[in-house]
Protein backbone atom coordinates (compact mmCIF):
# COMPACT_ATOMS: atom_id res chain seq x y z
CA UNK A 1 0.00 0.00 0.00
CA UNK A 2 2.95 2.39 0.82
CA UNK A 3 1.45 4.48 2.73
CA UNK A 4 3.99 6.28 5.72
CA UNK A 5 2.97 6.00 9.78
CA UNK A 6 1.78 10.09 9.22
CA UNK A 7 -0.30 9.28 5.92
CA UNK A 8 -2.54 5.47 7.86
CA UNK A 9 -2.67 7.83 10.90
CA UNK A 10 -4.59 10.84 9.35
CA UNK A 11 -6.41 8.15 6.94
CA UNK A 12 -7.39 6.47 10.22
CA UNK A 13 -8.01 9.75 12.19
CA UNK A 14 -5.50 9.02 14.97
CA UNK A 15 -2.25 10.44 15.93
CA UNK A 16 0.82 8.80 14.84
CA UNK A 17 1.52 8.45 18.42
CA UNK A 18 -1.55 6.37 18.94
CA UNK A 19 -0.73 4.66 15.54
CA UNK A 20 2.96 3.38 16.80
CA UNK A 21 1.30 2.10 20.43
CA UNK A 22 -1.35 0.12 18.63
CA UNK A 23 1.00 -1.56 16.36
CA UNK A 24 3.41 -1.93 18.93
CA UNK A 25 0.64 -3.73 21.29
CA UNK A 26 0.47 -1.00 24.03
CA UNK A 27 -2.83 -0.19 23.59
CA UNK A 28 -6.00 -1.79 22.08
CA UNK A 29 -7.81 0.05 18.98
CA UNK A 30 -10.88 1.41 20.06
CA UNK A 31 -13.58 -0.25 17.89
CA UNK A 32 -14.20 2.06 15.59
CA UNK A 33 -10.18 2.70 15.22
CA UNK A 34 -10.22 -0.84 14.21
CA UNK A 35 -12.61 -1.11 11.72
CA UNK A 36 -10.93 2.30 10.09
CA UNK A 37 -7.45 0.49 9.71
CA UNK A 38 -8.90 -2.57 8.30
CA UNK A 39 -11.20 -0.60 5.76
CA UNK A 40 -7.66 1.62 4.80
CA UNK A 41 -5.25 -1.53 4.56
CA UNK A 42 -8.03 -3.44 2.40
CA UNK A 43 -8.15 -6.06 5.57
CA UNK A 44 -10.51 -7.43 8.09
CA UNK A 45 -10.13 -6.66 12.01
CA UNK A 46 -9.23 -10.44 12.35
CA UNK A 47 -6.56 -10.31 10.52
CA UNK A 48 -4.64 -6.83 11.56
CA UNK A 49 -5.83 -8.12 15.49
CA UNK A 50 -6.05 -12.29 15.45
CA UNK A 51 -6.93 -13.54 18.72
């Protein structure tokens, strides 16, 4: 996709900072933060956040 951390994050409507703790597994994605990253990256919540 080739998008950068700056360009998902606005796409997403987080902050990068919130971007970089979700993928890092600090915090959970709210819900709807979720559903936004898996509807940008053309990918389901199950597979971006497998249980």
């Amino acid at each position: 996709m080739g998008l950068t951390q700056d360009q998902l994050a606005k796409k997403v409507g987080v902050t990068r900072a919130r971007l970089e703790q979700i993928e890092n597994s600090k915090r959970e994605p709210r819900l709807g933060e979720a559903k936004r990253l898996a509807e940008v990256l053309d990918s389901s919540i199950e597979e971006l956040f497998p249980s």
